[in-house]
C-alpha atoms as a PDB file:
ATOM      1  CA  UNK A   1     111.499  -7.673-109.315  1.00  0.00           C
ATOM      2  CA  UNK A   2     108.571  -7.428-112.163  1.00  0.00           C
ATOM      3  CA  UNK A   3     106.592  -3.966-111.689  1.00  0.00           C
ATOM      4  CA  UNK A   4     102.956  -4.670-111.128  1.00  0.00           C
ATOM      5  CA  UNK A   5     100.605  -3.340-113.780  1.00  0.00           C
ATOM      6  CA  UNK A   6      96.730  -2.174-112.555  1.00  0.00           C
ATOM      7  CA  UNK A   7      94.153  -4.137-113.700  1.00  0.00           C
ATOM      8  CA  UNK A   8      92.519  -3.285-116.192  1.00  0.00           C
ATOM      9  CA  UNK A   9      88.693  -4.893-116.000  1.00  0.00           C
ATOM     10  CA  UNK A  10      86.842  -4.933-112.643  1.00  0.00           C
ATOM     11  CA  UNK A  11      85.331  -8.115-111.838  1.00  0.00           C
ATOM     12  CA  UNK A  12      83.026  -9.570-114.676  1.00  0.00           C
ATOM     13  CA  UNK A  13      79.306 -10.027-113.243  1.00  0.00           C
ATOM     14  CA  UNK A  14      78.030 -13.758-112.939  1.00  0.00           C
ATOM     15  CA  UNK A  15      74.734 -14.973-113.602  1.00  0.00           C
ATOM     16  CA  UNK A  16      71.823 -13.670-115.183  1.00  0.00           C
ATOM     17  CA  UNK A  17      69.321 -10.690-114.587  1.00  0.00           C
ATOM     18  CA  UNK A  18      66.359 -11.397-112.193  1.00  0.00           C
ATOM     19  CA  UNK A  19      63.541 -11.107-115.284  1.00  0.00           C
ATOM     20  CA  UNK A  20      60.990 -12.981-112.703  1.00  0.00           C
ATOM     21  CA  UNK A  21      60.063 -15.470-115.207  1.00  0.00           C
ATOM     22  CA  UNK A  22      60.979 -18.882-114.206  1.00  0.00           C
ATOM     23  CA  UNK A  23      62.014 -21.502-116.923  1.00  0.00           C
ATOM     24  CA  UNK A  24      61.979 -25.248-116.033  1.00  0.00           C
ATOM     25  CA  UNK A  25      64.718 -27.223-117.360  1.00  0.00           C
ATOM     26  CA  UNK A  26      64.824 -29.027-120.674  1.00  0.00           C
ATOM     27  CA  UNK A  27      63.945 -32.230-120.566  1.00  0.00           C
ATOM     28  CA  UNK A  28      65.469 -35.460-122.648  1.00  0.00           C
ATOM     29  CA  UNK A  29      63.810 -36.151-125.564  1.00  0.00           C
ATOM     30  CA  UNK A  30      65.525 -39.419-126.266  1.00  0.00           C
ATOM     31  CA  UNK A  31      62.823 -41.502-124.756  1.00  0.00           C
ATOM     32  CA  UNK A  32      59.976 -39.991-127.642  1.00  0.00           C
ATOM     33  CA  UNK A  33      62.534 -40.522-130.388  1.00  0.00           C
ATOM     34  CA  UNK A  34      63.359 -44.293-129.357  1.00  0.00           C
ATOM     35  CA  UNK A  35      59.277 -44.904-128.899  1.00  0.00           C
ATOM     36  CA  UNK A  36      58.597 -42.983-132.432  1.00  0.00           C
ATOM     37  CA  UNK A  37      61.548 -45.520-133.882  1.00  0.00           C
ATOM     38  CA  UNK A  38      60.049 -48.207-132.345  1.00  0.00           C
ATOM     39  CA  UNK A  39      56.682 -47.753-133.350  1.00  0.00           C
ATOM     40  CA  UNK A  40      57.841 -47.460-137.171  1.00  0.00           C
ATOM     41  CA  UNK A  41      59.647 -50.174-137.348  1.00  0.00           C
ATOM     42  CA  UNK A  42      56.739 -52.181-136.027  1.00  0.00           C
ATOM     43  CA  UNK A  43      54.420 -50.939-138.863  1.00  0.00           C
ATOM     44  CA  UNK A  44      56.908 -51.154-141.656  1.00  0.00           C
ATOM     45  CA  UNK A  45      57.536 -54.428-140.041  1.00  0.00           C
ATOM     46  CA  UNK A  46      53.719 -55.481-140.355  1.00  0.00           C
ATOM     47  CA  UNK A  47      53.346 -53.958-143.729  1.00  0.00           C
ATOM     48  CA  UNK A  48      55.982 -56.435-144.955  1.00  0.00           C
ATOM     49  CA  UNK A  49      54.526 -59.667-143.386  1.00  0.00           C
ATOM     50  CA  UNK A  50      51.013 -58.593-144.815  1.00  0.00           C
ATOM     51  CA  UNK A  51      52.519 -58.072-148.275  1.00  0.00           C
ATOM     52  CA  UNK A  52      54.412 -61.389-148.300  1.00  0.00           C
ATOM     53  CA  UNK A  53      51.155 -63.364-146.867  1.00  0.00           C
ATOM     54  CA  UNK A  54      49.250 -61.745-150.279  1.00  0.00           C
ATOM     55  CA  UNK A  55      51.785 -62.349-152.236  1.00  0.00           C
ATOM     56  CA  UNK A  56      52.132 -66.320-151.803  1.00  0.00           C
ATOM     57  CA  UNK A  57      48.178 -66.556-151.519  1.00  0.00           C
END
């Protein structure tokens, strides 16, 4: 038989402290980053086709 041992921590406490400021959750930002790549692409995209129409004129 193994002799028990006390413990030696009480129960940790869970959760946070009651501050009274509510947060809302973080939202994902993916959506803004694939419009932002989108919309570069298109103007590099037009810069090109303008530069090759001068170019050949």
């Amino acid at each position: 038989m193994t002799p028990t041992v006390p413990q030696q921590m009480g129960q940790m406490p869970v959760g946070g402290a009651d501050t009274g400021v509510a947060q809302a959750p973080q939202g994902d930002d993916s959506a803004a980053l694939a419009l932002g790549g989108g919309l570069v692409l298109a103007v590099v995209g037009g810069a090109f086709v303008v530069r090759r129409r001068m170019a050949t004129n």
